[in-house]
Protein backbone atom coordinates (compact mmCIF):
# COMPACT_ATOMS: atom_id res chain seq x y z
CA UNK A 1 65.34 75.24 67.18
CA UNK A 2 62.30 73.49 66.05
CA UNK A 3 59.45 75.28 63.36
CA UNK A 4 57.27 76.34 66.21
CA UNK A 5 60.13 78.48 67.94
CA UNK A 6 61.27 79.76 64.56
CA UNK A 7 58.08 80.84 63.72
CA UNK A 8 57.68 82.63 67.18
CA UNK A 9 61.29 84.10 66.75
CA UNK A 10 60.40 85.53 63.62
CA UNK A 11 57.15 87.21 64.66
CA UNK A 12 58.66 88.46 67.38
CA UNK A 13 61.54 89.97 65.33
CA UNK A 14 59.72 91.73 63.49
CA UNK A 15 57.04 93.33 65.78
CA UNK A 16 60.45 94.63 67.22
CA UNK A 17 61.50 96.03 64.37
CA UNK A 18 58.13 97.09 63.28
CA UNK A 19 57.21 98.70 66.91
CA UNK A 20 61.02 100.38 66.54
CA UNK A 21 59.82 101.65 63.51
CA UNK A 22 56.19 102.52 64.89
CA UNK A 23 58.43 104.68 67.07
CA UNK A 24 60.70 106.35 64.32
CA UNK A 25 57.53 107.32 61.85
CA UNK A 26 56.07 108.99 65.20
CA UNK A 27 58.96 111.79 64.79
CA UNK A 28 59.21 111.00 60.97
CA UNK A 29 55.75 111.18 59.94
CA UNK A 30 52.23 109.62 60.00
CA UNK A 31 50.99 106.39 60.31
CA UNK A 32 47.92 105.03 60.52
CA UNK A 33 45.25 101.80 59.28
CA UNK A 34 41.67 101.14 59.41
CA UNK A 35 39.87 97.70 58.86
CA UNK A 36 41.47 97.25 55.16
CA UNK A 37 43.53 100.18 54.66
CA UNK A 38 46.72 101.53 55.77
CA UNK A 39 48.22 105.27 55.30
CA UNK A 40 51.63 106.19 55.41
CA UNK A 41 52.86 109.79 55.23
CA UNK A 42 56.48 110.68 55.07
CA UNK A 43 58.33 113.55 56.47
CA UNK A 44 57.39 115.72 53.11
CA UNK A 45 54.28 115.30 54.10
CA UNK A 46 53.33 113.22 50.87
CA UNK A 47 50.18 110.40 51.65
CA UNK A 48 50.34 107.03 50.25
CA UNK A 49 46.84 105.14 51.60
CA UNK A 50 46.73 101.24 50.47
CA UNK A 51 43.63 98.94 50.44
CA UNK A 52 43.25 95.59 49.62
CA UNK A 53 40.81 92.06 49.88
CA UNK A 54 39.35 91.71 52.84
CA UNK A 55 41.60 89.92 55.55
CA UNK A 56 43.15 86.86 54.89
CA UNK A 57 41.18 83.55 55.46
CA UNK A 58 38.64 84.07 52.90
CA UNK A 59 38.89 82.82 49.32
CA UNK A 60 39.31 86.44 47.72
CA UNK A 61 42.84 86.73 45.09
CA UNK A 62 45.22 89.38 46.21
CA UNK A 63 44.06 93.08 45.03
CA UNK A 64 45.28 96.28 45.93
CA UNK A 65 44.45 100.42 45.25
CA UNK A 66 47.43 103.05 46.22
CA UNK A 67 46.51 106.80 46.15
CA UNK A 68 48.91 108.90 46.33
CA UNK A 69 48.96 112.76 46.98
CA UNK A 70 51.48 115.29 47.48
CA UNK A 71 51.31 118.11 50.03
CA UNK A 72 50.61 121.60 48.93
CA UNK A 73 47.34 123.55 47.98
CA UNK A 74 45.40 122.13 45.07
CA UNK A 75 47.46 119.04 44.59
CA UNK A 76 45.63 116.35 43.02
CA UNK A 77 45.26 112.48 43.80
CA UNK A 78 47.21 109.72 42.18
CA UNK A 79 45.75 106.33 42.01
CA UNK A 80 47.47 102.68 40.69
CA UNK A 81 45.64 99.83 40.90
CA UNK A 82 47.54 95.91 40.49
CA UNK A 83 46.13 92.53 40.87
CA UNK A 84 47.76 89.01 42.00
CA UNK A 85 47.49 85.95 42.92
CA UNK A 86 47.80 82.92 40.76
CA UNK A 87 45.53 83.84 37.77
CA UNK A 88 46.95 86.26 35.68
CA UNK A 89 44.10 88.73 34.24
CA UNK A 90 42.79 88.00 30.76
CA UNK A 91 41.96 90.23 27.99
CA UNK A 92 41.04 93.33 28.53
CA UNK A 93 39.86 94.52 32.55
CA UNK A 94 37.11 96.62 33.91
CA UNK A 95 37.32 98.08 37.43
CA UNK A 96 33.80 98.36 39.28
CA UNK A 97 32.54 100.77 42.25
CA UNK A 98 28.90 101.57 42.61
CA UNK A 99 27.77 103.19 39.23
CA UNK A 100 31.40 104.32 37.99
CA UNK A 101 32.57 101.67 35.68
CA UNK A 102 35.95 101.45 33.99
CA UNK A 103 36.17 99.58 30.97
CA UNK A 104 39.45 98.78 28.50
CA UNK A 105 42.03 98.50 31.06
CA UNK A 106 45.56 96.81 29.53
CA UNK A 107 46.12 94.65 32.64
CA UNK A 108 45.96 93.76 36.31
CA UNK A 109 48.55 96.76 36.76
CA UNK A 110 47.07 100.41 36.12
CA UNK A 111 47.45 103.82 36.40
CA UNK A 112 44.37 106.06 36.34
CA UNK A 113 44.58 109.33 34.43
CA UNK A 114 42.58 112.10 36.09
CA UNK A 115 39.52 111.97 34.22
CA UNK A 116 39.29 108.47 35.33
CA UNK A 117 39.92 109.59 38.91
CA UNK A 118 36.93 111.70 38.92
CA UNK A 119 34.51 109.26 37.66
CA UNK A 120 35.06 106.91 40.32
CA UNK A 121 36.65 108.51 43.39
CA UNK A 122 32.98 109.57 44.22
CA UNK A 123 31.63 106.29 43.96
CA UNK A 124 34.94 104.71 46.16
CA UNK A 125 33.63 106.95 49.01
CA UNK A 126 30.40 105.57 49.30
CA UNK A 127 31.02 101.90 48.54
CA UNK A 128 31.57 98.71 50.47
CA UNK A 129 33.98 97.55 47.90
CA UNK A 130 34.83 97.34 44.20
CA UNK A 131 35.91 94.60 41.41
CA UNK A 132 38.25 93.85 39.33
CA UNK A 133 37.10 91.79 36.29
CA UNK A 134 38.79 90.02 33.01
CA UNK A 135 37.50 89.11 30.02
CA UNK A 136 37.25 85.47 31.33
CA UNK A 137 35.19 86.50 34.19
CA UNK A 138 37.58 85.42 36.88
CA UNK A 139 36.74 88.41 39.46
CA UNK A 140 39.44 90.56 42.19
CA UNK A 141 37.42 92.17 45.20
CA UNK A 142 38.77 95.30 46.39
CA UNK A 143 37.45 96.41 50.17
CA UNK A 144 36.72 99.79 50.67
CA UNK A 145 36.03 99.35 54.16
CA UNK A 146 38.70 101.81 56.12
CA UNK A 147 38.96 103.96 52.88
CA UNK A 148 37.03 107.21 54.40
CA UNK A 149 38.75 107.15 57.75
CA UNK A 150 42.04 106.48 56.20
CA UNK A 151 41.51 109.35 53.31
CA UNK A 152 40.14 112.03 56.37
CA UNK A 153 43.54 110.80 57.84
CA UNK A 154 45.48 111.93 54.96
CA UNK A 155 43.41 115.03 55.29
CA UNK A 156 44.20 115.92 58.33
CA UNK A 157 47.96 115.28 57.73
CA UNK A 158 48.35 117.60 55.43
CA UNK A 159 45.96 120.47 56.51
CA UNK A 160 42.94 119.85 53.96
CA UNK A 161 40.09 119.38 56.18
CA UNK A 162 37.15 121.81 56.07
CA UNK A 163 38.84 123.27 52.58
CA UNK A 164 37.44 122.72 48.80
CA UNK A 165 40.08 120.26 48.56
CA UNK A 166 39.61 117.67 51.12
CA UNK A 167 38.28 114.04 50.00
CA UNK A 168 36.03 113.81 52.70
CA UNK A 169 35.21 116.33 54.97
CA UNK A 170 34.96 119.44 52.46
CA UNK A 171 34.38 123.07 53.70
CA UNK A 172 35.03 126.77 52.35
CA UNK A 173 38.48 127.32 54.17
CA UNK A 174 40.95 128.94 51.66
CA UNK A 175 42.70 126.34 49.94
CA UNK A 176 46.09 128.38 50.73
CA UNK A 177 45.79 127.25 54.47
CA UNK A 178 47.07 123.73 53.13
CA UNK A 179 50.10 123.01 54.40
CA UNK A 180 52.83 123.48 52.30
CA UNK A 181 55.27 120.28 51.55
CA UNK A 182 58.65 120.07 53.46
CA UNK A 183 61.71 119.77 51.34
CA UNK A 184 63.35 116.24 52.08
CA UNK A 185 66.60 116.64 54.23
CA UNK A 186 69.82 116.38 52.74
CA UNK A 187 72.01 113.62 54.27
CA UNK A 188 75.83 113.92 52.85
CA UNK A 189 77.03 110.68 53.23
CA UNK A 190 80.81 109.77 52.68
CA UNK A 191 82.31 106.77 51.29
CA UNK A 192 84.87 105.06 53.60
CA UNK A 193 88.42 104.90 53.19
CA UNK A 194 89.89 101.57 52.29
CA UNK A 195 90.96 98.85 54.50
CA UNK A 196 94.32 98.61 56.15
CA UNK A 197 96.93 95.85 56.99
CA UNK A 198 96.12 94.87 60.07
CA UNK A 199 92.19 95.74 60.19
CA UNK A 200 91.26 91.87 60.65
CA UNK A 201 93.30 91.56 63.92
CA UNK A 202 91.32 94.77 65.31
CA UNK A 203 88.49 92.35 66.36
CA UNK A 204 90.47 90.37 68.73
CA UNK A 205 91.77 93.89 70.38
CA UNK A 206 88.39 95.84 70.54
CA UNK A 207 86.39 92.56 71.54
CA UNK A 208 87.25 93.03 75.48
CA UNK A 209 85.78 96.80 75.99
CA UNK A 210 82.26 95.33 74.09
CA UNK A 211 79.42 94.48 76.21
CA UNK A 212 80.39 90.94 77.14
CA UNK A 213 77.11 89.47 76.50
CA UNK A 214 74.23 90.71 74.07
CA UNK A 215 71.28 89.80 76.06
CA UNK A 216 68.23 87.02 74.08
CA UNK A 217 66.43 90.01 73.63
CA UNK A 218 69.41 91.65 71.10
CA UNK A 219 70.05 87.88 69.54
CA UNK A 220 69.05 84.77 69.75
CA UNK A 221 72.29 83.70 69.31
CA UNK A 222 74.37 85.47 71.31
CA UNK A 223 76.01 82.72 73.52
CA UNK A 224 78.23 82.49 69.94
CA UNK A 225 79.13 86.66 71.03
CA UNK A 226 83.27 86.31 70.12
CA UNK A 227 85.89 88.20 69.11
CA UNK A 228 85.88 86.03 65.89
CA UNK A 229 81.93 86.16 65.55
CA UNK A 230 82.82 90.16 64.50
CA UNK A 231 83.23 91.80 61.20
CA UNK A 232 85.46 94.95 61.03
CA UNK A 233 85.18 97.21 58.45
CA UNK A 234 86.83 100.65 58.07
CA UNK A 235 85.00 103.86 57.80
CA UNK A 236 87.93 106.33 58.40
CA UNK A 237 91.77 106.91 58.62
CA UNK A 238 90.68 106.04 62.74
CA UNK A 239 87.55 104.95 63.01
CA UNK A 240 86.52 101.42 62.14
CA UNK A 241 82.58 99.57 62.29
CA UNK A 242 82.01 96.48 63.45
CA UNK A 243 79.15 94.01 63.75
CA UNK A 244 77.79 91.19 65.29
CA UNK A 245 75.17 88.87 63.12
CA UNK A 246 72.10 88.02 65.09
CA UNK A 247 70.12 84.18 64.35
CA UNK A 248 66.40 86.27 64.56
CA UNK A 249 64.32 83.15 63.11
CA UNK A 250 64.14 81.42 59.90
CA UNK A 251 63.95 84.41 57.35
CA UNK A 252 64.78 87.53 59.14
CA UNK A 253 68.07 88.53 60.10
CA UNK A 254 69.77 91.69 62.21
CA UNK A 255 72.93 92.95 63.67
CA UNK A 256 75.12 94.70 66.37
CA UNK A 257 76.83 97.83 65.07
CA UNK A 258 79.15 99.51 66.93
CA UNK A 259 81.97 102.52 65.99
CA UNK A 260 85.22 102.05 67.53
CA UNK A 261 88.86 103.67 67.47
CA UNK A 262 91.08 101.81 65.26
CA UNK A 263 93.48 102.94 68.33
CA UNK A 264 93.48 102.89 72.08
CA UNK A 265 91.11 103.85 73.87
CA UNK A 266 88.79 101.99 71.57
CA UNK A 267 86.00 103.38 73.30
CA UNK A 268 83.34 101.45 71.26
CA UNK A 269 79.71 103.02 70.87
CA UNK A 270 76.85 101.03 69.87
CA UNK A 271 74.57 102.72 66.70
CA UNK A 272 70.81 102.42 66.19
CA UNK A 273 71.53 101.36 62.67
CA UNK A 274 71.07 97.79 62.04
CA UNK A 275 71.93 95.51 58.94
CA UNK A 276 74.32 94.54 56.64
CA UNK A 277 77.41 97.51 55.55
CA UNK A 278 77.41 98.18 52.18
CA UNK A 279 80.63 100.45 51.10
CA UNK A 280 80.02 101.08 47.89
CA UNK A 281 77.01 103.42 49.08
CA UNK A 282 77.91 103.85 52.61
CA UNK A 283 75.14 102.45 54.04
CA UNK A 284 73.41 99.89 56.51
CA UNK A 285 70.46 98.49 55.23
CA UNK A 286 67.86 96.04 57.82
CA UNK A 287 64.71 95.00 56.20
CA UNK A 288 62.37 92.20 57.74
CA UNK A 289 59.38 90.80 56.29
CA UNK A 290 56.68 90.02 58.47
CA UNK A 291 55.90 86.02 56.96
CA UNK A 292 57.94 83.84 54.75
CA UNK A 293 56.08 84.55 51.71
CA UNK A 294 57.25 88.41 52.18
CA UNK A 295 54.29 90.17 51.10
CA UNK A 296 54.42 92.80 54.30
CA UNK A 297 57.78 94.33 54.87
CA UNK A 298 59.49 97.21 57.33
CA UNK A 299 63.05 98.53 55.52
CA UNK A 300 65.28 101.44 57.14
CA UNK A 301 68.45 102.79 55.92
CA UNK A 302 71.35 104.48 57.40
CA UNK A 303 74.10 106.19 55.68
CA UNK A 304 77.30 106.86 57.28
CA UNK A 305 78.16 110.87 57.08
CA UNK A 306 81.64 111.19 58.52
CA UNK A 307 81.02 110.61 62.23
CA UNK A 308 78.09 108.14 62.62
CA UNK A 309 74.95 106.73 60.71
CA UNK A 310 71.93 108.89 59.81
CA UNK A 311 68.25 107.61 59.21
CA UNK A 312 68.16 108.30 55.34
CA UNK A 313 65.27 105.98 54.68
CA UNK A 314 62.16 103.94 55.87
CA UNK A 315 59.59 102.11 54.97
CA UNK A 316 57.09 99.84 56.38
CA UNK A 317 53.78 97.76 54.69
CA UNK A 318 51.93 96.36 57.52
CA UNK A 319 49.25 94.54 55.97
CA UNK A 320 50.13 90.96 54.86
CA UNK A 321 47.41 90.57 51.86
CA UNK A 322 49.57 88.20 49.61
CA UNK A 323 51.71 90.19 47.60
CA UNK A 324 54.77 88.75 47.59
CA UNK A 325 57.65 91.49 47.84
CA UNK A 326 54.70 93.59 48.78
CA UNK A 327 52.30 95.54 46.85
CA UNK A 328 53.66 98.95 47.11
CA UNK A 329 56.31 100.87 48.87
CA UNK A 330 54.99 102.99 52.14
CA UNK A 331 57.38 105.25 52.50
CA UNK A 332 57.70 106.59 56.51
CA UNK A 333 61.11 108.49 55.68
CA UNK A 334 62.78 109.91 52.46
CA UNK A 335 65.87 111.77 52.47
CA UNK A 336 68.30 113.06 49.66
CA UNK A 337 71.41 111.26 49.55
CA UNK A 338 74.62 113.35 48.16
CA UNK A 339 77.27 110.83 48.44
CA UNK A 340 81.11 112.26 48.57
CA UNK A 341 84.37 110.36 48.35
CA UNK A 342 86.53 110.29 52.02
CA UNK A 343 88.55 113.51 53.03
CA UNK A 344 91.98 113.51 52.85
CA UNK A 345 92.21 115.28 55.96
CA UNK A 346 92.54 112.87 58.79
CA UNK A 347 89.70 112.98 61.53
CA UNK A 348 89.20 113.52 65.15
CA UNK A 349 89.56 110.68 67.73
């Protein structure tokens, strides 16, 4: 496959995964981005909005601004602020933003007490954009441009618009018609029991009742679909996984799950989960980044809970500003995890 179909296999991979996910946070919680801002709120209802430089193709060094706030009446705002790119900050770093000026910051990585947040989350409303400047005058410009319509967003999410509280349309509704936070769900996932003589050969025996040919839209390579292509790997005294790799361009990678009957009928059902099996934690993790330097990513987790594999968690950064790894951690899904070892009583067919 030459760089110019890799490249187009890989974007197209993950706008899949990202529009699958698009899908998911629609049910899960909120999504939403503006010019140079994105906001992500979970299903607890807590807000996470991210801004950074102005879109790429301008000069500008990677900087980025999280606030964070948690649902409930009278909950106040977080805010972190990093830097990045190639020039590590010097000295000691002021932050900028219309007349609020921070002064005496350690590094290109900080967290704003509250006092601090008050001084300058006025000024972040009505600005264009704000700096970031060392002691050796090499300069980080932060856009604000999205900021108000992602922050009325977050607003409107959690039920603070038109009350004392809001960040940008305030009004004298009770703050006690905020909406309240919703407790993460509890997913109990179970380890799975350990292999048996004999697993390896299930692929051969299970291979004819799969679907004979995953179409170029599951995998690119699925002319290489075979009964020794699969993975088996035991979840319970009679139920086994198994999986399918998929060649989805040059740095992103994902799979065909199915749960089968270690017995016949095999009766194999295909799972939305997607990714590599981990049993030490019972999961299946996929995550894809949207470019090779890996500075936007979409992550999901499933965790296997006796009978199939539950959505425990997702992320999803869709602005590619340089960071690599990404510059924070949207979070679209959290769940609580209680994981319990396998029950010695055998289960159902």
């Amino acid at each position: 496959m030459n760089s110019a179909r890799i490249a187009a296999a890989t974007a197209l991979s993950f706008a899949a995964f990202s529009a699958a996910a698009a899908g998911a946070a629609g049910k899960e919680g909120v999504s939403f981005s503006h010019n140079d801002w994105e906001l992500a709120c979970d299903n607890t209802r807590t807000c996470r909005a991210a801004g950074y430089q102005v879109e790429s193709g301008s000069a500008l060094e990677p900087v980025s601004m999280l606030i964070t706030r948690h649902a409930g009446p009278g909950t106040p705002i977080e805010i972190d602020l990093q830097t990045g790119g190639q020039e590590e900050p010097k000295g000691s770093v002021r932050f900028k933003v219309g007349k609020a000026t921070l002064s005496g910051l350690k590094d290109g990585a900080a967290s704003l007490d509250q006092g601090q947040i008050r001084t300058v989350l006025p000024e972040l409303l009505k600005g264009d954009d704000a700096t970031v400047t060392d002691s050796g005058g090499h300069k980080w410009v932060l856009s604000l441009a999205g900021l108000n319509a992602v922050l009325l967003k977050m607003d409107e999410v959690q039920g603070r618009v038109g009350t004392p509280g809001a960040l940008v349309r305030r009004g004298s509704k009770p703050e006690s018609s905020v909406l309240p936070p919703v407790q993460a769900p509890v997913v109990n996932a179970v380890l799975p029991t350990k292999a048996r003589p004999g697993d390896d050969a299930l692929a051969a025996r299970i291979f004819p009742s799969l679907k004979s040919d995953p179409s170029a839209d599951d995998c690119n390579n699925h002319d290489e679909f075979n009964a020794k292509s699969l993975n088996v790997s035991r979840l319970t005294d009679r139920k086994v996984l198994l999986s399918f790799g998929c060649g989805m361009g040059a740095y992103n990678y994902t799979s065909l799950l199915w749960i089968a009957n270690d017995k016949p009928p095999y009766a194999p059902v295909a799972i939305e989960a997607n990714g590599d099996f981990d049993e030490k934690s019972a999961s299946v993790t996929s995550s894809m980044k949207g470019r090779g330097i890996g500075d936007c990513w979409s992550s999901q987790t499933w965790h296997f809970d006796g009978k199939g594999f539950v959505l425990s968690g997702h992320t999803y950064d869709g602005m590619c500003r340089g960071f690599p790894g990404g510059a924070w951690s949207l979070q679209r899904y959290v769940s609580q995890v209680k994981l319990s070892e396998p029950s010695a009583t055998p289960s159902k067919p």
